[in-house]
Protein backbone atom coordinates (compact mmCIF):
# COMPACT_ATOMS: atom_id res chain seq x y z
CA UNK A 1 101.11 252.27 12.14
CA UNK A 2 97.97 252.50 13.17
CA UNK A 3 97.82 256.49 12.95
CA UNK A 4 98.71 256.30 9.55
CA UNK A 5 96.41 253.37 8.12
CA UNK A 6 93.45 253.23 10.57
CA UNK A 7 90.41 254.15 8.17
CA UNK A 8 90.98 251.10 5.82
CA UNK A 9 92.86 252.42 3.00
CA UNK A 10 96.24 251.31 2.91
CA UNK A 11 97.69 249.06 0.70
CA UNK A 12 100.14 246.35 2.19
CA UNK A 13 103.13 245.00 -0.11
CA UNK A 14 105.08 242.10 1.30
CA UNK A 15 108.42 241.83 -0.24
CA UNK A 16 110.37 238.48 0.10
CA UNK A 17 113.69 237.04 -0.73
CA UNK A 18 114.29 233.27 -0.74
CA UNK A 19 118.15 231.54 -0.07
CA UNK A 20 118.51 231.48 -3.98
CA UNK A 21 117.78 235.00 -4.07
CA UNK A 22 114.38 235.13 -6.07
CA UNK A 23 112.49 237.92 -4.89
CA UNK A 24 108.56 237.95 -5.15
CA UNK A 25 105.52 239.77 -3.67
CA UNK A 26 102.09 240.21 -2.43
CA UNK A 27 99.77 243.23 -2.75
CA UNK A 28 97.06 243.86 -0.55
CA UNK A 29 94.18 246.56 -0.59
CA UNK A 30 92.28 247.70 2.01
CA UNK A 31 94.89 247.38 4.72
CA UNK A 32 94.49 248.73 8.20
CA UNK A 33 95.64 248.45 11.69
CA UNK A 34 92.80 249.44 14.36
CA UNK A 35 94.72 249.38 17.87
CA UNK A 36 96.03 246.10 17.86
CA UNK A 37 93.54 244.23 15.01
CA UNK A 38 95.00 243.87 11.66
CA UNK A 39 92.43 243.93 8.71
CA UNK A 40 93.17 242.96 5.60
CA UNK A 41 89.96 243.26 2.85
CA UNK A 42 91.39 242.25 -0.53
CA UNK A 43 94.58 240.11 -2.42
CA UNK A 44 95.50 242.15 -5.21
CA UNK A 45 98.14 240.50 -6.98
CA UNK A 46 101.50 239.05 -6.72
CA UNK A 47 103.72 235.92 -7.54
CA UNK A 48 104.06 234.71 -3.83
CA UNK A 49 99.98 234.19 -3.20
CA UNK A 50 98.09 234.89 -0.59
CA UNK A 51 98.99 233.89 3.18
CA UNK A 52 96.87 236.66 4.51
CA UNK A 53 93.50 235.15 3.99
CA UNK A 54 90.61 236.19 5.97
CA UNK A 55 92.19 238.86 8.24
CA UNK A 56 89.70 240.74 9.35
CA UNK A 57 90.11 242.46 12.62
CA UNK A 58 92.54 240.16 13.93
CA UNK A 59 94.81 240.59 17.30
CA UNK A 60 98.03 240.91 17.52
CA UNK A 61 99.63 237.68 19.54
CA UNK A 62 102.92 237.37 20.93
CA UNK A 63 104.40 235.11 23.34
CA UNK A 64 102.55 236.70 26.44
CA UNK A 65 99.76 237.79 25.18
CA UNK A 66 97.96 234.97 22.62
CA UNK A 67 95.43 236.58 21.12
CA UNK A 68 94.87 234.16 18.02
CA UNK A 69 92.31 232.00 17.78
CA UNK A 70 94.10 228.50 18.29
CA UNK A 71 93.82 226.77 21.02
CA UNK A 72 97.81 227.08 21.51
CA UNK A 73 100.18 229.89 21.55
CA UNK A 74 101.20 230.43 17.75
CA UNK A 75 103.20 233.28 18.59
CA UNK A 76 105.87 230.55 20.88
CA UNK A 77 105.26 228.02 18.10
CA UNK A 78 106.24 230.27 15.58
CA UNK A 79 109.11 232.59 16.83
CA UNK A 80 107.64 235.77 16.89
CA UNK A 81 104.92 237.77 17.21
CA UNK A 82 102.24 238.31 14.64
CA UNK A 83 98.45 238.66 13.58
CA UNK A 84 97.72 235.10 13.31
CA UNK A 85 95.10 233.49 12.12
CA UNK A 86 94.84 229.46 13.92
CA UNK A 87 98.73 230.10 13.79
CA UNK A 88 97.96 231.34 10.41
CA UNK A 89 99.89 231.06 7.09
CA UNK A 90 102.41 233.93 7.62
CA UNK A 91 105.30 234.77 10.14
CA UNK A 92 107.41 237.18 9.29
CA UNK A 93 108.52 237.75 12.48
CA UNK A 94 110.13 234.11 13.32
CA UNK A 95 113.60 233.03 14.07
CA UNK A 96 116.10 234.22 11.07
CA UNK A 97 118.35 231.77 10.14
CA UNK A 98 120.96 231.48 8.31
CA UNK A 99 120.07 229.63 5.83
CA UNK A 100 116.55 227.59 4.46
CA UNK A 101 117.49 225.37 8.05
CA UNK A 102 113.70 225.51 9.18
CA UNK A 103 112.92 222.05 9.82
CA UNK A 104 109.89 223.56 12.82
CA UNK A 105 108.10 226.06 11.01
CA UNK A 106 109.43 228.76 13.45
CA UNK A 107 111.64 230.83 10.73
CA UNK A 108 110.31 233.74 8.20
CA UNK A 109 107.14 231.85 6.58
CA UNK A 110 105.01 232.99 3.75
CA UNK A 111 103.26 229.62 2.78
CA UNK A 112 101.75 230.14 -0.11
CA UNK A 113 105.10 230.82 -2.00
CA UNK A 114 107.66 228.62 -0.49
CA UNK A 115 105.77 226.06 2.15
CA UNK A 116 105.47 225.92 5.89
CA UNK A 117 109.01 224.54 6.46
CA UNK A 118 111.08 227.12 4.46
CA UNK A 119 112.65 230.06 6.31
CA UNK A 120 113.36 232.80 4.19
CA UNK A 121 116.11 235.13 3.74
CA UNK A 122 114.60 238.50 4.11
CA UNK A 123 110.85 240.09 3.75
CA UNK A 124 109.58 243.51 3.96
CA UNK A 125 106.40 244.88 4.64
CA UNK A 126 105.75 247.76 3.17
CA UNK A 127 102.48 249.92 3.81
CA UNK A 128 101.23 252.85 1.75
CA UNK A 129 98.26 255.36 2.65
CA UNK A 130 96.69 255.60 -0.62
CA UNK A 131 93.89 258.33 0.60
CA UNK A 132 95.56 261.17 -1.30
CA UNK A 133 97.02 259.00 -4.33
């Protein structure tokens, strides 16, 4: 990813589905990955909010290698691997299950649209080079 979107100008469009299956999104601007450092300059729009806020240059964590900025492992706590933020607001890489059965905040998490607790069914990140758009 990072040979495609490494001079800042990708956008990033997170597609979710919840266990009713209402679908919503988040469009980003200014989306890169440089190495292992996500940066992430602007919230464009979308229904689902932002749970990517302030993400500027920061490390990819997973379970051994934590790289975030908490003072625990938010890649164990969460289920996955990730660019978090003090265990940040987004996980998208957490345990699936099947169903909204997420009492630990270790499922598929985009906070700003459905909480901290609710694992949801499906989301897709989508990024786009928009240099030659």
């Amino acid at each position: 990813m990072s040979s495609i979107c490494n001079a800042r100008d990708c956008e990033l469009l997170v597609v979710m589905t919840d266990w009713v299956d209402v679908r919503s999104a988040s469009h980003y601007g200014g989306f890169s990955v440089e190495g292992t450092d996500l940066y992430v300059s602007s919230f464009l729009s979308g229904n689902s909010g932002d749970s990517l806020p302030l993400t500027v240059l920061v490390p990819f964590s997973t379970f051994d290698a934590d790289n975030d900025a908490s003072g625990s492992n938010c890649a164990s706590i969460h289920g996955g691997g990730w660019w978090y933020t003090n265990c940040g607001d987004a996980s998208p890489n957490g345990y699936y299950y099947p169903s909204n059965d997420n009492m630990h905040s270790d499922g598929i998490i985009w906070q700003s649209w459905q909480g901290a607790t609710y694992s949801l069914k499906s989301m897709e990140l989508r990024v786009r080079n928009t240099a030659n758009v």
